[in-house]
PDB file of N, CA and C in Angstrom:
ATOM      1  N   UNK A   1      -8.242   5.641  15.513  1.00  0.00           N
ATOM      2  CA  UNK A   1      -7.249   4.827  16.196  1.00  0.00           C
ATOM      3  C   UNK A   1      -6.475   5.748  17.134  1.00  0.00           C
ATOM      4  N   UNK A   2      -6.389   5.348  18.213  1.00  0.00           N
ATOM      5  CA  UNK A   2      -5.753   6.363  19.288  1.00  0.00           C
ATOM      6  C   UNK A   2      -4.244   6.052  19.550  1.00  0.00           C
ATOM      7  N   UNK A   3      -3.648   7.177  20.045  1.00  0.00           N
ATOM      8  CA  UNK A   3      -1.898   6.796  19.563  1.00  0.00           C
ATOM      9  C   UNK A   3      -1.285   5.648  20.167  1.00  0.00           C
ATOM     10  N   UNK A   4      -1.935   4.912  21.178  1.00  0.00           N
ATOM     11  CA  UNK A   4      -1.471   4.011  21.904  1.00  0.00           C
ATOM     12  C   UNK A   4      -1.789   2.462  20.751  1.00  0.00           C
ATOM     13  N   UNK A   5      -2.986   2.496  20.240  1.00  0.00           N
ATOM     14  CA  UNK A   5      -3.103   1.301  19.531  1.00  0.00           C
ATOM     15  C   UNK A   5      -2.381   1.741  17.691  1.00  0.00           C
ATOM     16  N   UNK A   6      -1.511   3.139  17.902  1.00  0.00           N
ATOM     17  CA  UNK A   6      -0.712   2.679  16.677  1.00  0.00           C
ATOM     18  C   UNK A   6      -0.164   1.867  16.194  1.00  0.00           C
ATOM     19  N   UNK A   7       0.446   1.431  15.136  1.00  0.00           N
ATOM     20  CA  UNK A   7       1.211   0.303  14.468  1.00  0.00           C
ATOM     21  C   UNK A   7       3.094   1.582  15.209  1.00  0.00           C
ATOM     22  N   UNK A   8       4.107   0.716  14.900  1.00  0.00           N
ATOM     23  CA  UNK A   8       5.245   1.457  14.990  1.00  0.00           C
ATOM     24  C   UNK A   8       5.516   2.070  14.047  1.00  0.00           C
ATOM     25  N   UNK A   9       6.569   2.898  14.149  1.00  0.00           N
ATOM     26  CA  UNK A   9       6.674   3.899  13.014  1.00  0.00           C
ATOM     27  C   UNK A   9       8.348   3.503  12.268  1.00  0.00           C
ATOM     28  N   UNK A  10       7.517   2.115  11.617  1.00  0.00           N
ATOM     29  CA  UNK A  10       8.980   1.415  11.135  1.00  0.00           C
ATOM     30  C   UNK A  10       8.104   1.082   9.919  1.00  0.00           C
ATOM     31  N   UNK A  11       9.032   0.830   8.772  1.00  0.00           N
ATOM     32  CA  UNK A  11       8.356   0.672   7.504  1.00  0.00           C
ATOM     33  C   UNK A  11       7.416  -0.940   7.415  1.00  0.00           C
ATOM     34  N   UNK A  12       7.610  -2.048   8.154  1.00  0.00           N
ATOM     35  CA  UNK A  12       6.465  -2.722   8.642  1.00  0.00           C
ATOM     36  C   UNK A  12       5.041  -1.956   9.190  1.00  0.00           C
ATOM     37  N   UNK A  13       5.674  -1.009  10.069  1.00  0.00           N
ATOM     38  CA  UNK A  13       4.533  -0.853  10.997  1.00  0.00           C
ATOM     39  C   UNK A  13       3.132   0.225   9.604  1.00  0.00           C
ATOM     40  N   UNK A  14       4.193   0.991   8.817  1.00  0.00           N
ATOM     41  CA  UNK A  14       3.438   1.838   8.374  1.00  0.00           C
ATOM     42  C   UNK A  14       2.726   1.211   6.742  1.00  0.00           C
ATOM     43  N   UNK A  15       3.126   0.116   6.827  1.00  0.00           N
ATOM     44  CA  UNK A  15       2.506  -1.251   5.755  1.00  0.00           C
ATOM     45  C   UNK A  15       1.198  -1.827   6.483  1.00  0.00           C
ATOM     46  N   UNK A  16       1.427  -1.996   8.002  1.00  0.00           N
ATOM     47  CA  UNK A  16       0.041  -2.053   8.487  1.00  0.00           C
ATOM     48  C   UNK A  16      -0.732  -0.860   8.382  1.00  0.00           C
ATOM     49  N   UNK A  17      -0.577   0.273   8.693  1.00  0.00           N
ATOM     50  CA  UNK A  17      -1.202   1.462   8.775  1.00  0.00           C
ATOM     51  C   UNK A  17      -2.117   1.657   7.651  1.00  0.00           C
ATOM     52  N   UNK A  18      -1.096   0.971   6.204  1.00  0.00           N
ATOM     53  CA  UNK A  18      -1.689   1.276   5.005  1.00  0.00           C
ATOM     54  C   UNK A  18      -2.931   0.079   4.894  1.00  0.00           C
ATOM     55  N   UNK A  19      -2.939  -0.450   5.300  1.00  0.00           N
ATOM     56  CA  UNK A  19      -3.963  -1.522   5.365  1.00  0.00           C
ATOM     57  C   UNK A  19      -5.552  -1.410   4.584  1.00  0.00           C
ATOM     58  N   UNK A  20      -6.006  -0.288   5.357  1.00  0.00           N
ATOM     59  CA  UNK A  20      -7.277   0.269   5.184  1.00  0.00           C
ATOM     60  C   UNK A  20      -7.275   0.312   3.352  1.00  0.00           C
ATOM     61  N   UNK A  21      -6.264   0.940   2.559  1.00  0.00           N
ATOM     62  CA  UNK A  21      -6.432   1.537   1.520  1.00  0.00           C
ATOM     63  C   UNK A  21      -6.770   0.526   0.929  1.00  0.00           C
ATOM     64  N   UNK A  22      -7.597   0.278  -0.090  1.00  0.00           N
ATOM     65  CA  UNK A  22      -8.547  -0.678  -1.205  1.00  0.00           C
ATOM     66  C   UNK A  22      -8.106  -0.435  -2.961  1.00  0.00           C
ATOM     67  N   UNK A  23      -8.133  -1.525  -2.985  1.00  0.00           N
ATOM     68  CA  UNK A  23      -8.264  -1.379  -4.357  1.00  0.00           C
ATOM     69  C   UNK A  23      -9.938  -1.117  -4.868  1.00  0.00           C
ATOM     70  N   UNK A  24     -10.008  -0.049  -5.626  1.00  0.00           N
ATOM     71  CA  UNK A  24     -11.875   0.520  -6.210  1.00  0.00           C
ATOM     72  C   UNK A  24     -12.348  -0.683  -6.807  1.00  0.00           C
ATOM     73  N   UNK A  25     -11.891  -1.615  -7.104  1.00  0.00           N
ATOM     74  CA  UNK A  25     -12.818  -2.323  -8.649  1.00  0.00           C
ATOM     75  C   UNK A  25     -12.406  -3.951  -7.713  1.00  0.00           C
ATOM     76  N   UNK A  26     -11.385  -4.359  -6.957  1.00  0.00           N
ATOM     77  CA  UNK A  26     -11.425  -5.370  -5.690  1.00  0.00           C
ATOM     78  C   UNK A  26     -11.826  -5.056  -4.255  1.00  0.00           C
ATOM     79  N   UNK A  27     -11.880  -4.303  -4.237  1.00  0.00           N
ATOM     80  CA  UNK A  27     -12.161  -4.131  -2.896  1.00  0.00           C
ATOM     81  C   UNK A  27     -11.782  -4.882  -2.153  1.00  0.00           C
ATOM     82  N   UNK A  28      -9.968  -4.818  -2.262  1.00  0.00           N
ATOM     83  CA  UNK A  28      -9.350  -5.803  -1.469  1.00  0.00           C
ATOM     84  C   UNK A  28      -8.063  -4.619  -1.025  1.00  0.00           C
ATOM     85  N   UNK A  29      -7.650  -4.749  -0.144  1.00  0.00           N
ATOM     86  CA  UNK A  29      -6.321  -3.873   0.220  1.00  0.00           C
ATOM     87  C   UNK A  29      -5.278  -4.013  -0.431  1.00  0.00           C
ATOM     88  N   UNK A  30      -4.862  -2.491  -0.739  1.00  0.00           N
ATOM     89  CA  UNK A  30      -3.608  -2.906  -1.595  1.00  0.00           C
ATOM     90  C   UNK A  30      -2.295  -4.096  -0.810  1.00  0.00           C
ATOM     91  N   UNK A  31      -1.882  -3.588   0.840  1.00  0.00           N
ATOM     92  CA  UNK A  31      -1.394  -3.977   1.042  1.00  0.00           C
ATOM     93  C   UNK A  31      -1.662  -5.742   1.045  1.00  0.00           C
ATOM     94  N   UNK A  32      -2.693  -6.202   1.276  1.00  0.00           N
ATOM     95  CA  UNK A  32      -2.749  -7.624   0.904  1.00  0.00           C
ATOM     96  C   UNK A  32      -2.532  -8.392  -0.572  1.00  0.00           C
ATOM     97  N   UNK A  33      -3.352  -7.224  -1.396  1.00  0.00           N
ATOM     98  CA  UNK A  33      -2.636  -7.194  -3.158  1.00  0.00           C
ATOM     99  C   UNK A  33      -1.486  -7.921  -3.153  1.00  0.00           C
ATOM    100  N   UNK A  34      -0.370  -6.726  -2.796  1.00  0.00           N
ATOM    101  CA  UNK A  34       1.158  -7.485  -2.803  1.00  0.00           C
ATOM    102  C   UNK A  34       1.105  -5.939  -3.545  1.00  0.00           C
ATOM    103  N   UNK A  35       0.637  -4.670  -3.549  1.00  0.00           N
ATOM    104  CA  UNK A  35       1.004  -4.040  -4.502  1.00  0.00           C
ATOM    105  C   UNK A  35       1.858  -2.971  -3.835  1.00  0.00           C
ATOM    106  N   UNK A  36       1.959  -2.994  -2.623  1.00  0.00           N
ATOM    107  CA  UNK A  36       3.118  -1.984  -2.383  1.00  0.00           C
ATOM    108  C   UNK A  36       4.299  -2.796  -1.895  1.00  0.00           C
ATOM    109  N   UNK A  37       5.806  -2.385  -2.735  1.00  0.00           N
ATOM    110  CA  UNK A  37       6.705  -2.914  -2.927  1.00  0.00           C
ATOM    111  C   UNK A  37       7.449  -2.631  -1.699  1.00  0.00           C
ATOM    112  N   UNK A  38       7.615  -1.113  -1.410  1.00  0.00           N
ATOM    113  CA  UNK A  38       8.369  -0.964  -0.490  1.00  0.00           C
ATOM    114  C   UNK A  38       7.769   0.304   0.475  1.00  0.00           C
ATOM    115  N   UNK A  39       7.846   0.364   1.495  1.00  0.00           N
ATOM    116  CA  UNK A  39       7.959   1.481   1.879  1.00  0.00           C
ATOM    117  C   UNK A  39       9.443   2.145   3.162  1.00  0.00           C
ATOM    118  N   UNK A  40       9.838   3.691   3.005  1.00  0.00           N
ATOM    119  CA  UNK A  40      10.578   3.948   3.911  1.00  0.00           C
ATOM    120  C   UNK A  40      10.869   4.771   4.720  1.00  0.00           C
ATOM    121  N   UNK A  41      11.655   5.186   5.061  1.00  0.00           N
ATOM    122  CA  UNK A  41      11.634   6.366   6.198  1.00  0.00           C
ATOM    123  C   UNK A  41      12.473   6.895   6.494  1.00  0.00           C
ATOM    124  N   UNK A  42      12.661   8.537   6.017  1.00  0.00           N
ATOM    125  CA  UNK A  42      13.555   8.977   6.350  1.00  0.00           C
ATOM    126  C   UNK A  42      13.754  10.684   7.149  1.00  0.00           C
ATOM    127  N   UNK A  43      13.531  10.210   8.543  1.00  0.00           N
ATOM    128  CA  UNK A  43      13.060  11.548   9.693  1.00  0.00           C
ATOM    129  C   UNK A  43      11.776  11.152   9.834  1.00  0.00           C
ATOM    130  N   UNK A  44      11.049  12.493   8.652  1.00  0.00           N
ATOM    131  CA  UNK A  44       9.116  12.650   8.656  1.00  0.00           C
ATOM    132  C   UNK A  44       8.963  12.389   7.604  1.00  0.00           C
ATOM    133  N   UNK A  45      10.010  11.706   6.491  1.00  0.00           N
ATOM    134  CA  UNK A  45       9.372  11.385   5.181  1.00  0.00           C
ATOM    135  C   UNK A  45       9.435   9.738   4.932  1.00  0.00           C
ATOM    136  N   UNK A  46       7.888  10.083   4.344  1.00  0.00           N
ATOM    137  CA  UNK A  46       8.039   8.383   3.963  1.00  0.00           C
ATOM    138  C   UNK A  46       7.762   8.274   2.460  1.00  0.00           C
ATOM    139  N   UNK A  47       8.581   7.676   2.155  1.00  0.00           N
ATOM    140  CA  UNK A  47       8.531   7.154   0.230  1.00  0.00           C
ATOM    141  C   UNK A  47       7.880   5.585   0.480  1.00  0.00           C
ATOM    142  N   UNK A  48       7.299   5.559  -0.795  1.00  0.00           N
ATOM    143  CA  UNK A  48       6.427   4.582  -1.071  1.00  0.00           C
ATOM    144  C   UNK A  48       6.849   3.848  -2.507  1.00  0.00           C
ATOM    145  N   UNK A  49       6.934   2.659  -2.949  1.00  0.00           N
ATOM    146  CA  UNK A  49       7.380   2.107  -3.728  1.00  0.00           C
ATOM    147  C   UNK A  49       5.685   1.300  -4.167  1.00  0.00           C
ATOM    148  N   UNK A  50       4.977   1.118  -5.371  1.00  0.00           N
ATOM    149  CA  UNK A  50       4.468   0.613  -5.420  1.00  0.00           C
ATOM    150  C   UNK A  50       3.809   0.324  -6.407  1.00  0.00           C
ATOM    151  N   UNK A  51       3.006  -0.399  -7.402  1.00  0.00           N
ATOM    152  CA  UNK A  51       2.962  -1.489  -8.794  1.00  0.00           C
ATOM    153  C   UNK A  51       0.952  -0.882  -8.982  1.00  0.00           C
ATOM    154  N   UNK A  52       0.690  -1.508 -10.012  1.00  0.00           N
ATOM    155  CA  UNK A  52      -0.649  -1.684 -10.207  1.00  0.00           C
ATOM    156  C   UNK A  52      -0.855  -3.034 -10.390  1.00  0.00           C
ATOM    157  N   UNK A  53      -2.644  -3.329 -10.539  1.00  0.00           N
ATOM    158  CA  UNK A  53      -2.390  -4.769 -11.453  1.00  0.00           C
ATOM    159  C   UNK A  53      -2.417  -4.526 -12.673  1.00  0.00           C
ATOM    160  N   UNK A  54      -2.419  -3.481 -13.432  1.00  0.00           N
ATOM    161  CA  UNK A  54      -1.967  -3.683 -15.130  1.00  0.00           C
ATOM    162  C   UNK A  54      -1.576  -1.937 -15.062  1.00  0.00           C
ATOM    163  N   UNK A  55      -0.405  -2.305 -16.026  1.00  0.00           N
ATOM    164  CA  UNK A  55       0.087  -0.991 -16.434  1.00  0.00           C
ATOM    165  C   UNK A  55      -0.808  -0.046 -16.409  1.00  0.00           C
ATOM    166  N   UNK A  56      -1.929  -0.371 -17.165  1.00  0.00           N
ATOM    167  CA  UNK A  56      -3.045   0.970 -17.647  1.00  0.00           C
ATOM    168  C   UNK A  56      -3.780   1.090 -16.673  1.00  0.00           C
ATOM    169  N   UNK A  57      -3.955   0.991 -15.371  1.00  0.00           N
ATOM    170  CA  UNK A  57      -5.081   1.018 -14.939  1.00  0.00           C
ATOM    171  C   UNK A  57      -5.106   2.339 -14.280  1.00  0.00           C
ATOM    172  N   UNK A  58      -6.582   2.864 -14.550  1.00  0.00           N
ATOM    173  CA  UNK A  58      -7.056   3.941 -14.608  1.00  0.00           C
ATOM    174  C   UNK A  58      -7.275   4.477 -13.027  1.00  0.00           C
ATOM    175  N   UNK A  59      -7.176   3.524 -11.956  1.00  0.00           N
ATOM    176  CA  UNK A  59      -6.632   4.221 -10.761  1.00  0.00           C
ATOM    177  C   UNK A  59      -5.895   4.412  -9.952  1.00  0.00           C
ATOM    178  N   UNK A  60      -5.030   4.763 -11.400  1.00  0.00           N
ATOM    179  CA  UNK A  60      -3.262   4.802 -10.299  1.00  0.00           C
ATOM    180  C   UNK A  60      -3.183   6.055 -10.078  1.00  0.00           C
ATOM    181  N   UNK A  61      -3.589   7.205 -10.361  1.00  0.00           N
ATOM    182  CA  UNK A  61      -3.894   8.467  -9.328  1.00  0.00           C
ATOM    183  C   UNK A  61      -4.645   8.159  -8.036  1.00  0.00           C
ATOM    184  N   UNK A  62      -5.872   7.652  -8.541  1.00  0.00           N
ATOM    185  CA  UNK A  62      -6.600   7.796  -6.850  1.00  0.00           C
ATOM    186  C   UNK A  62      -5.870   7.231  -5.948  1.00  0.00           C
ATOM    187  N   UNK A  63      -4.898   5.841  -6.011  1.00  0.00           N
ATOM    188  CA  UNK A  63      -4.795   4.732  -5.416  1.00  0.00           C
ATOM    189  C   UNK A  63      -3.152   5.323  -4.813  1.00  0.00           C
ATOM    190  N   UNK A  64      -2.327   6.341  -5.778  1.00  0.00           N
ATOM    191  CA  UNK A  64      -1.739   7.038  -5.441  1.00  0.00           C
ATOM    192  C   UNK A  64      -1.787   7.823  -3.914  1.00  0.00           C
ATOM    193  N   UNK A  65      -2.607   8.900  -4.279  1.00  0.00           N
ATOM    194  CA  UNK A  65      -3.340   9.381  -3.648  1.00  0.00           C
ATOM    195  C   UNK A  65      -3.431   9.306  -2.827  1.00  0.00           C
ATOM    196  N   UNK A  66      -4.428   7.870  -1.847  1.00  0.00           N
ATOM    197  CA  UNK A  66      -5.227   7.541  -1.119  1.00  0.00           C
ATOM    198  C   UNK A  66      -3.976   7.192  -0.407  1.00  0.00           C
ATOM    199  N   UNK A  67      -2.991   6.126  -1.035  1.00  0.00           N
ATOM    200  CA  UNK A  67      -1.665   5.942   0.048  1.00  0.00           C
ATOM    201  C   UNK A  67      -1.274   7.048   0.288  1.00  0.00           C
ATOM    202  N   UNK A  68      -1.085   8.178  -0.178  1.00  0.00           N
ATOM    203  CA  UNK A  68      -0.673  10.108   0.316  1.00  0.00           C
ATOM    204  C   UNK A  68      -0.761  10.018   1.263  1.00  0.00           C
ATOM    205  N   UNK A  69      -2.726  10.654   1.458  1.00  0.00           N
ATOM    206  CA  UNK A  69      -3.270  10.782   2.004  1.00  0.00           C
ATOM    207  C   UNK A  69      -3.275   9.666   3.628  1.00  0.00           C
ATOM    208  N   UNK A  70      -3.427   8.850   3.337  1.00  0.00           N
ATOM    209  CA  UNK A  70      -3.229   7.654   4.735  1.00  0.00           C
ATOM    210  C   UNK A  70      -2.321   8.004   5.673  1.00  0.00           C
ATOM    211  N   UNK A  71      -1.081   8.264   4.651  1.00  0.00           N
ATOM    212  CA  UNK A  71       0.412   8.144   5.486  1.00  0.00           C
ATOM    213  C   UNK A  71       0.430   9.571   5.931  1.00  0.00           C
ATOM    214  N   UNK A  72       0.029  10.629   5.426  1.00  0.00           N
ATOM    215  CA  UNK A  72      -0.061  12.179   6.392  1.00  0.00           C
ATOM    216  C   UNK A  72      -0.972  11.791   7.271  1.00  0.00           C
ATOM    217  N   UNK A  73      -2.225  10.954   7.533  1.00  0.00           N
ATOM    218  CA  UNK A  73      -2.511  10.724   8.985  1.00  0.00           C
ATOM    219  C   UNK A  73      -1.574  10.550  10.016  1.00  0.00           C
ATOM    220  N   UNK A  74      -0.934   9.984   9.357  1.00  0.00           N
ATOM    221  CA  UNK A  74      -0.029   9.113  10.829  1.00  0.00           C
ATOM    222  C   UNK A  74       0.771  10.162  11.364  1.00  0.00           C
ATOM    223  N   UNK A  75       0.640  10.216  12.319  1.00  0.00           N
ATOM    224  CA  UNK A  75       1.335  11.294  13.436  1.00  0.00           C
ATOM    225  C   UNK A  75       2.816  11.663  13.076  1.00  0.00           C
ATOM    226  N   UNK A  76       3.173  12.448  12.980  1.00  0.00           N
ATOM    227  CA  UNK A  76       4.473  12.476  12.929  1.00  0.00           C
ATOM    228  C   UNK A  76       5.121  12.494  11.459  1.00  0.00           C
ATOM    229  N   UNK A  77       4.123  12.023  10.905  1.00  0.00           N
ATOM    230  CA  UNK A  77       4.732  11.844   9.129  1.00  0.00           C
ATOM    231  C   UNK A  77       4.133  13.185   8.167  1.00  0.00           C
ATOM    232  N   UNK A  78       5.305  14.220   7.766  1.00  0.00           N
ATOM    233  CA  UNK A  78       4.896  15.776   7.219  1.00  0.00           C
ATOM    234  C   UNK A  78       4.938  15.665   5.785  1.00  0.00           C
ATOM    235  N   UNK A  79       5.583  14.315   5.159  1.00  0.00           N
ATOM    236  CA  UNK A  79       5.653  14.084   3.860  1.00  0.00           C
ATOM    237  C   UNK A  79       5.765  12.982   3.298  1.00  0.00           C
ATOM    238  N   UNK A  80       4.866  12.823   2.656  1.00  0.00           N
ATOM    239  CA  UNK A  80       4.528  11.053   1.370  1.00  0.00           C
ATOM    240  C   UNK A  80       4.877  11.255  -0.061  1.00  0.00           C
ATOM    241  N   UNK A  81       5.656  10.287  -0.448  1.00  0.00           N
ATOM    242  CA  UNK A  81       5.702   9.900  -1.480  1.00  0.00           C
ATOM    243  C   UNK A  81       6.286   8.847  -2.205  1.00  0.00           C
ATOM    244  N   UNK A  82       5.213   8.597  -2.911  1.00  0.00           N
ATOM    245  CA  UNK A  82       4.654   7.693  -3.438  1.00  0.00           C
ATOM    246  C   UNK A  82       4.894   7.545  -5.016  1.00  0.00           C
ATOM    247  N   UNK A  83       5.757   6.304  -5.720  1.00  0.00           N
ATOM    248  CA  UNK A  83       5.953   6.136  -6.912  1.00  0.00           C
ATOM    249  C   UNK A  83       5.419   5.073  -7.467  1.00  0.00           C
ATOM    250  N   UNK A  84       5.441   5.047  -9.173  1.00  0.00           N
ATOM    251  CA  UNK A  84       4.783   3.672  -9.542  1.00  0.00           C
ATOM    252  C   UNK A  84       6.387   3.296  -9.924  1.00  0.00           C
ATOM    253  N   UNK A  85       5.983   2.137  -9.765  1.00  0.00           N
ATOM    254  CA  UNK A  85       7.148   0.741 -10.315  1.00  0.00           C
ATOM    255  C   UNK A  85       6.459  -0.440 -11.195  1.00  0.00           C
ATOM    256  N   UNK A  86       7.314  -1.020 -11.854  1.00  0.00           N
ATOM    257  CA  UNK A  86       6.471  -1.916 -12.910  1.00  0.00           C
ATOM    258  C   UNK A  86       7.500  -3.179 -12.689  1.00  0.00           C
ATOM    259  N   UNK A  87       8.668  -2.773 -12.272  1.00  0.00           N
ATOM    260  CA  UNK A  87       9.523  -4.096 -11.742  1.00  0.00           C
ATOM    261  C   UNK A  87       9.477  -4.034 -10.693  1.00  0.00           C
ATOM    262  N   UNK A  88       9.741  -5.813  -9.976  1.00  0.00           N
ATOM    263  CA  UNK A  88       8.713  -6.683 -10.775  1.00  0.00           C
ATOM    264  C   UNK A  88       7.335  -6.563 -11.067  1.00  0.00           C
ATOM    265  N   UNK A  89       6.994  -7.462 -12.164  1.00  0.00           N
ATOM    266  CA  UNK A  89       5.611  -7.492 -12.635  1.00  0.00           C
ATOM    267  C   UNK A  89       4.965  -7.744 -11.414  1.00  0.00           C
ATOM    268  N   UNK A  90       3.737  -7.295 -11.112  1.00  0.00           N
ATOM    269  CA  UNK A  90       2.691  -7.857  -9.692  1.00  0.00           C
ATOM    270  C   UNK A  90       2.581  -9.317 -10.205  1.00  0.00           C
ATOM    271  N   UNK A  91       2.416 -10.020  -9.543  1.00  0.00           N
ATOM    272  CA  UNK A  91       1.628 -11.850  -9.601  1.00  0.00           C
ATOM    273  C   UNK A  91       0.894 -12.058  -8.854  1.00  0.00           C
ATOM    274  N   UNK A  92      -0.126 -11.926  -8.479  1.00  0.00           N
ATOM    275  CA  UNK A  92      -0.809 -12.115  -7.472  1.00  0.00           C
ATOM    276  C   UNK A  92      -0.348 -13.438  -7.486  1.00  0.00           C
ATOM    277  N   UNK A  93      -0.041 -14.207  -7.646  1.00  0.00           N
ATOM    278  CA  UNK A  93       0.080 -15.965  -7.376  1.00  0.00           C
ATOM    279  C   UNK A  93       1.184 -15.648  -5.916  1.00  0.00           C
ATOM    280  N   UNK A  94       2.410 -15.072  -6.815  1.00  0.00           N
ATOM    281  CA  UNK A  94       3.414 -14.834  -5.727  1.00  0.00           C
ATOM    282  C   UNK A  94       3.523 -13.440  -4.377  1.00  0.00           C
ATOM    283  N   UNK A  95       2.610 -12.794  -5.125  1.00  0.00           N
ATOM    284  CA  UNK A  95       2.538 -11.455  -4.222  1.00  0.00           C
ATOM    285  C   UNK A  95       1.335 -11.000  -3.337  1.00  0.00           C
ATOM    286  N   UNK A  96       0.394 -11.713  -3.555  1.00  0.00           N
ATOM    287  CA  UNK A  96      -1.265 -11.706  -2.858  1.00  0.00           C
ATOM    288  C   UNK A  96      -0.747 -12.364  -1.422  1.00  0.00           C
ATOM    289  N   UNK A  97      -1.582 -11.845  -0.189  1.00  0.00           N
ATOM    290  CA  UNK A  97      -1.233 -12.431   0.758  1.00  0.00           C
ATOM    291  C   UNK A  97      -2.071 -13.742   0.142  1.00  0.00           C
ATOM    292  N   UNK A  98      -2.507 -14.722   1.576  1.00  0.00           N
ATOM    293  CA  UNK A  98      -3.568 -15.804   0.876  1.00  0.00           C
ATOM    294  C   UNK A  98      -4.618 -15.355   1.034  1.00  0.00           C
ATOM    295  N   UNK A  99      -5.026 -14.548   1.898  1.00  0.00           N
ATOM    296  CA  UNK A  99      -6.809 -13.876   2.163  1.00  0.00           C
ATOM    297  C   UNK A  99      -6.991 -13.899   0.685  1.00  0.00           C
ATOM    298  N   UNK A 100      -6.708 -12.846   0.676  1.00  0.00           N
ATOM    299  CA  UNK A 100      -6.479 -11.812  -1.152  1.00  0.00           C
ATOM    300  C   UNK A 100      -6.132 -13.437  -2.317  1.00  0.00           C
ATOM    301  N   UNK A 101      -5.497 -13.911  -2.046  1.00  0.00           N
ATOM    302  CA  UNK A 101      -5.584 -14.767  -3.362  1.00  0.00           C
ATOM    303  C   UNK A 101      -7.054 -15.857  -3.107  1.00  0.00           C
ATOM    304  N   UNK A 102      -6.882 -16.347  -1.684  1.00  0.00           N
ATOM    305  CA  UNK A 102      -8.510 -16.753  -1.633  1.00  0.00           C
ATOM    306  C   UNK A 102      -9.610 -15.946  -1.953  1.00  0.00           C
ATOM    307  N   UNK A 103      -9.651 -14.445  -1.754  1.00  0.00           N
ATOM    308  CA  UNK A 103     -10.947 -13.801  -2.531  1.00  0.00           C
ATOM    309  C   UNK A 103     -10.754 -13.271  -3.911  1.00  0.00           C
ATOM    310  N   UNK A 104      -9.541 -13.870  -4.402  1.00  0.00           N
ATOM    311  CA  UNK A 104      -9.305 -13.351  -5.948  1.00  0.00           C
ATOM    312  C   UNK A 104      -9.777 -14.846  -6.628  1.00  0.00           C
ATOM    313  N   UNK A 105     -10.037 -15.716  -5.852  1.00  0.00           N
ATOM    314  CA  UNK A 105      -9.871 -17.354  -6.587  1.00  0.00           C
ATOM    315  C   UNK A 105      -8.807 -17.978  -7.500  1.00  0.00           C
ATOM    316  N   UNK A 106      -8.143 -17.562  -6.609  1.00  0.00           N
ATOM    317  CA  UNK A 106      -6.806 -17.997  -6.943  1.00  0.00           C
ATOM    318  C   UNK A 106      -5.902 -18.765  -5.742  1.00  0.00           C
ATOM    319  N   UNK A 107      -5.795 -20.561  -6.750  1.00  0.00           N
ATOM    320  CA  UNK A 107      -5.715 -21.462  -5.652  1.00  0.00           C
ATOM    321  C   UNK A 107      -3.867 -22.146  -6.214  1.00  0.00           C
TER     322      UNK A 107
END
């Protein structure tokens, strides 16, 4: 993506950015999930607020991670981080965009 077709560098814009990142076992984006709560910005740092779909699940490092990793792409951003939160519970009913609840089958 070339710097002109960036997203802005506002905590919307960098919710699109995160887009790409997947959930391993949906192969659906977190950000359509509903699983990142918040994100923000402060200078070159961006904190990340964000849930699983079950407490235990075994790729909340990678999935960690992978949001890290994304957000040091973005130009200008020298530091990510990224927490889990468990409030609120995820719902996909209430937190799935509709793509994501239409490919979860959930009507």
């Amino acid at each position: 993506m070339s710097e002109e077709n960036l997203p802005p560098f506002t905590p919307q814009g960098l919710m699109e950015w995160l887009k790409p990142v997947e959930d391993p076992e949906l192969f659906l984006s977190l950000v359509e999930l509903g699983l990142i709560y918040e994100v923000s910005i402060q200078g070159d740092a961006v904190d990340v607020k964000m849930t699983l779909t079950s407490p235990g699940c075994p790729s909340a490092g990678y999935l960690m991670q992978s949001i890290r990793d994304r957000l040091l792409k973005y130009p200008g951003v020298a530091k990510a981080d990224v927490r889990l939160v468990f409030e609120p519970k995820w719902d996909p009913r209430e937190m799935a965009s509709e793509e994501a609840k239409d490919k979860l089958g959930i009507w």
